[in-house]
N, C-alpha and C. Protein backbone atom coordinates (compact mmCIF):
# COMPACT_ATOMS: atom_id res chain seq x y z
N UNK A 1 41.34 8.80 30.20
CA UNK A 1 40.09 8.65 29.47
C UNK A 1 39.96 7.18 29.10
N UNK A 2 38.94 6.57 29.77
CA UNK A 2 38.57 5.04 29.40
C UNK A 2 37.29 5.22 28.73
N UNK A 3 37.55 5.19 27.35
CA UNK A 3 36.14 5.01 26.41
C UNK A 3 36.00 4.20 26.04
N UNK A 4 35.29 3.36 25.45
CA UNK A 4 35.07 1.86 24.49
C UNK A 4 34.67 2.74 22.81
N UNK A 5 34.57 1.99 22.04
CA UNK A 5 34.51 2.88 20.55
C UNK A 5 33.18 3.42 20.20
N UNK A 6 32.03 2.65 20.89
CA UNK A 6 30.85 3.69 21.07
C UNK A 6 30.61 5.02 21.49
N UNK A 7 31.62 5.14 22.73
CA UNK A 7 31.59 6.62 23.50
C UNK A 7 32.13 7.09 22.96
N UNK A 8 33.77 7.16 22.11
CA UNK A 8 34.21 7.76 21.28
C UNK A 8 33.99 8.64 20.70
N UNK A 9 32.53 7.65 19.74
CA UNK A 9 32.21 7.91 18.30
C UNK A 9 30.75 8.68 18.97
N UNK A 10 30.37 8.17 19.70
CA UNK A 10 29.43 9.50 20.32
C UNK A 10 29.94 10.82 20.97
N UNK A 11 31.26 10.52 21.56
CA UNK A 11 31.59 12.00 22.07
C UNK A 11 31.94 12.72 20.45
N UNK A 12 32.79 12.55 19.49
CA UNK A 12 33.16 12.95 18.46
C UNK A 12 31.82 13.67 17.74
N UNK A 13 30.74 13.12 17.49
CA UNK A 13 29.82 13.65 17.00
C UNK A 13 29.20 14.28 17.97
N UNK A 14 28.98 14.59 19.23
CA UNK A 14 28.54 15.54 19.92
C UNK A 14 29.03 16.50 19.78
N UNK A 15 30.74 16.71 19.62
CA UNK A 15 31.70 17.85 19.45
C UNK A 15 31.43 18.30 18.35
N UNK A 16 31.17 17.60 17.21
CA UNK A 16 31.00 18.13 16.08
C UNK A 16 29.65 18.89 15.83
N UNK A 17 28.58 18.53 16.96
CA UNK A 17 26.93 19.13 16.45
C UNK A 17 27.45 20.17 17.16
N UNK A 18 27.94 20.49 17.90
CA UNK A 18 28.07 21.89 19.05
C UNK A 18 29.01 22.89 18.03
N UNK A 19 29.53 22.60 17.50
CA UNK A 19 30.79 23.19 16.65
C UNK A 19 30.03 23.80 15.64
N UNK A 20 29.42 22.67 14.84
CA UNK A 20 28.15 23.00 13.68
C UNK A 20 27.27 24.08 13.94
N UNK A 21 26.39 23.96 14.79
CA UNK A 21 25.62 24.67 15.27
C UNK A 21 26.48 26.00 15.78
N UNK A 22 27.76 26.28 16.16
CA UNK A 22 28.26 27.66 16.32
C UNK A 22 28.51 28.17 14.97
N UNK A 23 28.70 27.24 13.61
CA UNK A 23 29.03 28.27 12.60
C UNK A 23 27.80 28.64 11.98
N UNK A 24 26.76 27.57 12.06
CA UNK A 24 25.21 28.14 11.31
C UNK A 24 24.69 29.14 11.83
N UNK A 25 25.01 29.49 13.09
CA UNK A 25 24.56 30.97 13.86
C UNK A 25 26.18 31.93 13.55
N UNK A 26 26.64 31.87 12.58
CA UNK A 26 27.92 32.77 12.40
C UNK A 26 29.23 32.84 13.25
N UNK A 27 29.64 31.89 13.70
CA UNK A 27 30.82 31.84 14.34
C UNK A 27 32.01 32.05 13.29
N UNK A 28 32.68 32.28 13.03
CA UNK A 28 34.14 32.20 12.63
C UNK A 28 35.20 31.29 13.02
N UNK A 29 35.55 30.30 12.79
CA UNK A 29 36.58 29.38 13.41
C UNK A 29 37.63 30.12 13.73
N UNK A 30 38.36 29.93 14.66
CA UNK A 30 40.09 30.73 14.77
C UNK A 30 40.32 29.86 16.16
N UNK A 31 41.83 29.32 16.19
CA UNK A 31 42.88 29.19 16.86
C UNK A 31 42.52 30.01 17.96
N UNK A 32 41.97 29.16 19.26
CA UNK A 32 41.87 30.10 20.49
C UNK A 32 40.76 30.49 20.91
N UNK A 33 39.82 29.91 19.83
CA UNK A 33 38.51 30.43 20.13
C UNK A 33 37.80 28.98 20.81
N UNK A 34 36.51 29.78 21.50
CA UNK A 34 35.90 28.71 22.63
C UNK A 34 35.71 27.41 22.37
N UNK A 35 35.78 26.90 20.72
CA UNK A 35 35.29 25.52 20.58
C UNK A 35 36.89 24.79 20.61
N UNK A 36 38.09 25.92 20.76
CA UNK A 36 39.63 24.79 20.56
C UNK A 36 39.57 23.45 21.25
N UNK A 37 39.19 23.46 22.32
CA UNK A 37 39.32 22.46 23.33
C UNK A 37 38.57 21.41 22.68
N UNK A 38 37.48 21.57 21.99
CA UNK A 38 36.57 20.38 21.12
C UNK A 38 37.28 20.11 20.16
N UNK A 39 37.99 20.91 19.66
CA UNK A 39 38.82 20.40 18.16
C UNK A 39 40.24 19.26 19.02
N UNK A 40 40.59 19.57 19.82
CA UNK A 40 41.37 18.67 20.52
C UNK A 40 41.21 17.48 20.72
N UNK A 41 40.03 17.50 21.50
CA UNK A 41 39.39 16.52 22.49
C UNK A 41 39.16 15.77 21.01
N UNK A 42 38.43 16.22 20.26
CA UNK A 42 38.33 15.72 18.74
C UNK A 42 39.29 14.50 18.02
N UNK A 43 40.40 16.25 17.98
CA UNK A 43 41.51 14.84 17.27
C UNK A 43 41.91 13.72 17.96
N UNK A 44 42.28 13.87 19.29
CA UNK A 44 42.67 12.57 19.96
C UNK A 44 41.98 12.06 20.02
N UNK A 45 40.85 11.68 20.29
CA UNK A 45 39.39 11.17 20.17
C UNK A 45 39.83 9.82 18.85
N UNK A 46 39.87 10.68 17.45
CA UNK A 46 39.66 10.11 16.00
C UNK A 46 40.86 9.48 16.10
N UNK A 47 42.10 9.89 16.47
CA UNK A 47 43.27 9.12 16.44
C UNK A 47 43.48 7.69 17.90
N UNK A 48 42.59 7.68 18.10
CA UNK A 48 42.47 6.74 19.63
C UNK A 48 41.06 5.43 18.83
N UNK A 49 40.42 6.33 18.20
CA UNK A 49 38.94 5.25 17.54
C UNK A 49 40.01 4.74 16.21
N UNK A 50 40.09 5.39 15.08
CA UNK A 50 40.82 5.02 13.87
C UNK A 50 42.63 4.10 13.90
N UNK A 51 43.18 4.66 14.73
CA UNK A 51 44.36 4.62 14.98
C UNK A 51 45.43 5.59 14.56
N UNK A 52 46.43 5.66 14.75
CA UNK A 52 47.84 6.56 14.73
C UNK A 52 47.70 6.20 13.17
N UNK A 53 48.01 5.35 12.25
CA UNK A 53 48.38 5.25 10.58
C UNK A 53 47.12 5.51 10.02
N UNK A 54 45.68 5.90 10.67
CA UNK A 54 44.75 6.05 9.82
C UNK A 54 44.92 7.58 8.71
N UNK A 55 44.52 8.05 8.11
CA UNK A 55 43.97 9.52 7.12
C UNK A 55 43.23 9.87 8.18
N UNK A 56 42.28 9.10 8.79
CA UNK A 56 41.23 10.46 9.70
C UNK A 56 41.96 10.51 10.85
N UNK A 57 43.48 10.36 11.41
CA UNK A 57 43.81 10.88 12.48
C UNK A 57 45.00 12.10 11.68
N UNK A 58 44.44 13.39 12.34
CA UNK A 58 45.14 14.23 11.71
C UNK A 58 45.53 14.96 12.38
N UNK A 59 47.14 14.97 13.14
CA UNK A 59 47.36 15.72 14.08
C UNK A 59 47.78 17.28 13.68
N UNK A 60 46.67 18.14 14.08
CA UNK A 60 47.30 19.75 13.67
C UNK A 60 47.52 20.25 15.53
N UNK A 61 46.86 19.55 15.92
CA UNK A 61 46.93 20.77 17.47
C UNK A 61 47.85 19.90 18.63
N UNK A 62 48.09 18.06 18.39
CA UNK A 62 48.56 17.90 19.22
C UNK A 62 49.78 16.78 18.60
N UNK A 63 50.61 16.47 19.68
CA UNK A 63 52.03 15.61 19.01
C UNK A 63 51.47 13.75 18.97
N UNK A 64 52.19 13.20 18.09
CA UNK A 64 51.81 11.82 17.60
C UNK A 64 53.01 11.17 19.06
N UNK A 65 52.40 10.44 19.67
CA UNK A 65 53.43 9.53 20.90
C UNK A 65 54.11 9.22 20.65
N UNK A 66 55.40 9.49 20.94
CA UNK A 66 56.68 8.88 20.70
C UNK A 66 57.54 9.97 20.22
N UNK A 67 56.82 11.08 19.86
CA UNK A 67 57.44 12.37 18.86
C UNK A 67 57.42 13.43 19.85
């Protein structure tokens, strides 16, 4: 993935309106469900724009490099 910090920060908020828009029509979040792959794509995303020592990189779904 070759992004510059514009595409990033535009893919990140695209993931997030699609996500949004599944809970305002009643989705339920859960582990496994169709949006996981956006919560992914997500975090590495925020930890690739912010960096590895930022607060908004918060690894729950995938491992920090080197670990």
């Amino acid at each position: 993935m070759n992004m510059d910090r514009n595409e990033m920060s535009k893919k990140i908020i695209e993931n997030e309106m699609v996500m949004r828009k599944a809970l305002n029509e009643g989705h339920r979040p859960n582990t496994g469900d169709e949006f996981q792959p956006l919560r992914i794509e997500n975090e590495i995303l925020r930890c690739m724009y912010f960096g590895e020592d930022s607060p908004h990189c918060r690894r729950l779904y995938t491992k920090k490099k080197g670990t």
